[in-house]
C-alpha atoms as a PDB file:
ATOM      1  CA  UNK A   1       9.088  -9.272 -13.498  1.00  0.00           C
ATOM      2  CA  UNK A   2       6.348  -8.138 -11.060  1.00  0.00           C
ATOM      3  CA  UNK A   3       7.589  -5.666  -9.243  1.00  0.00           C
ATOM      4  CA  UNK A   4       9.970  -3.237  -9.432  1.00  0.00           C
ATOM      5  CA  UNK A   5      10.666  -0.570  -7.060  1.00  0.00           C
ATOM      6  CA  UNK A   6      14.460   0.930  -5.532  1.00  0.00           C
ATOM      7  CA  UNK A   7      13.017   0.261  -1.852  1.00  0.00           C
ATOM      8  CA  UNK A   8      12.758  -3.561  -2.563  1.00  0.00           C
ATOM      9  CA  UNK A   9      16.309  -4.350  -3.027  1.00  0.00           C
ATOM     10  CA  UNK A  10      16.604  -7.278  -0.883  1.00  0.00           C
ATOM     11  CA  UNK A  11      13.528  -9.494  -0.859  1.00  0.00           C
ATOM     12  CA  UNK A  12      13.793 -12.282   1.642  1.00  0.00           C
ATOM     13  CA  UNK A  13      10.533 -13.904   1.048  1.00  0.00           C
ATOM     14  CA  UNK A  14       6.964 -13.949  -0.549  1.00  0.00           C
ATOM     15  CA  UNK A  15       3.473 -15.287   0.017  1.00  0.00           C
ATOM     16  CA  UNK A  16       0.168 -15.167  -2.137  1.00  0.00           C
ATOM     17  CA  UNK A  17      -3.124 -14.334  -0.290  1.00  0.00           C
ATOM     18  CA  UNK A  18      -6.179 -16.056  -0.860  1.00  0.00           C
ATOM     19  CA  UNK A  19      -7.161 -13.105  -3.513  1.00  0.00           C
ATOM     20  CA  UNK A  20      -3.384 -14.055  -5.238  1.00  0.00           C
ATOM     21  CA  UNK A  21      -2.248 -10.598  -4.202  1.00  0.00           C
ATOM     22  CA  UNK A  22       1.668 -11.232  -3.433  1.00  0.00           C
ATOM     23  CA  UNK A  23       3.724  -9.652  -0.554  1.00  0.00           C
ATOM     24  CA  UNK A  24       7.365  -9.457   0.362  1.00  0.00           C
ATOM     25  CA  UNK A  25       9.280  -8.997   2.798  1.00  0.00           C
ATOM     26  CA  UNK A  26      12.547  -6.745   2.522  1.00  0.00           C
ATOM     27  CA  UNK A  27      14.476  -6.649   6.140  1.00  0.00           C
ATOM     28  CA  UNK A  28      17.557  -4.864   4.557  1.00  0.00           C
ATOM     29  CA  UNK A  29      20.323  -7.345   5.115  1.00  0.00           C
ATOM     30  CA  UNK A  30      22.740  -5.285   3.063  1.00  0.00           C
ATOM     31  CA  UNK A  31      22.204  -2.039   4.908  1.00  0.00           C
ATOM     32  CA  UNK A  32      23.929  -3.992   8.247  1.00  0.00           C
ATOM     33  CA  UNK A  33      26.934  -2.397   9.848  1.00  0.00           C
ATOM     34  CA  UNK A  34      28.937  -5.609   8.655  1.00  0.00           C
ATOM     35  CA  UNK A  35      28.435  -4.512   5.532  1.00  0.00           C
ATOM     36  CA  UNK A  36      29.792  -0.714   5.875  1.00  0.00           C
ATOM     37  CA  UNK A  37      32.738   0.841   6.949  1.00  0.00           C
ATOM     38  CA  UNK A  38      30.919   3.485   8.536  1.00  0.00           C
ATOM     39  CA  UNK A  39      27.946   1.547  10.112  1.00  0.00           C
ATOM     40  CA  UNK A  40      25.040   0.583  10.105  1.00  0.00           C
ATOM     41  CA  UNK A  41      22.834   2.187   7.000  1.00  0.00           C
ATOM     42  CA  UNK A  42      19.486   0.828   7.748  1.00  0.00           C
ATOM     43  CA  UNK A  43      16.957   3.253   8.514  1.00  0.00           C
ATOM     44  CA  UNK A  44      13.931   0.540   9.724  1.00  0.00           C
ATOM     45  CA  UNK A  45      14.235  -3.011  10.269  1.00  0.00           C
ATOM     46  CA  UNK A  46      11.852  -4.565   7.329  1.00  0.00           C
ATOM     47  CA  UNK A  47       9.508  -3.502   5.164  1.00  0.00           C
ATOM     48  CA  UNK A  48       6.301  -5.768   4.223  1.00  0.00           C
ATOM     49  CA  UNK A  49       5.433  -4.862   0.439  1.00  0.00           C
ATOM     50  CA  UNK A  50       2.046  -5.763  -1.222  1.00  0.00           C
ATOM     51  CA  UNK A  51       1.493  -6.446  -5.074  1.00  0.00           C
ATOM     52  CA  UNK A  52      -1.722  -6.180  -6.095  1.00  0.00           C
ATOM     53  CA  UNK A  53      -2.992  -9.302  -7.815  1.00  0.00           C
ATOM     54  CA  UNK A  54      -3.631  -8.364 -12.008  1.00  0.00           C
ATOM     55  CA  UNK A  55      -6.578 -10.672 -11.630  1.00  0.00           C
ATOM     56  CA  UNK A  56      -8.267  -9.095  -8.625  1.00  0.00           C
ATOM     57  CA  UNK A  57     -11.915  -8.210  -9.200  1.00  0.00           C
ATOM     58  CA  UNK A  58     -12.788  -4.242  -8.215  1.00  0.00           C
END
């Protein structure tokens, strides 16, 4: 595991950056009206998270 947080619960994809940070993409498919009875649940439309690479210099 890399990352763990309770906003990232549907990651859709990932990319390393030329430092070997990672980011993700979460757009929330579950949160879709489809999904719920009641609507819709999604309170943005993606969120880009970054990770930090362990092997980054300071």
């Amino acid at each position: 595991m890399i990352a763990k947080d309770v906003r990232l619960r549907w990651p859709d994809s990932l990319a390393e950056g030329a430092d070997g940070s990672i980011y993700v993409t979460a757009s929330h498919i579950q949160d879709m009206a489809q999904f719920h009875e009641q609507g819709s649940t999604q309170k943005g439309q993606w969120e880009l998270f970054w990770i930090a690479s362990p092997h980054a210099r300071a």
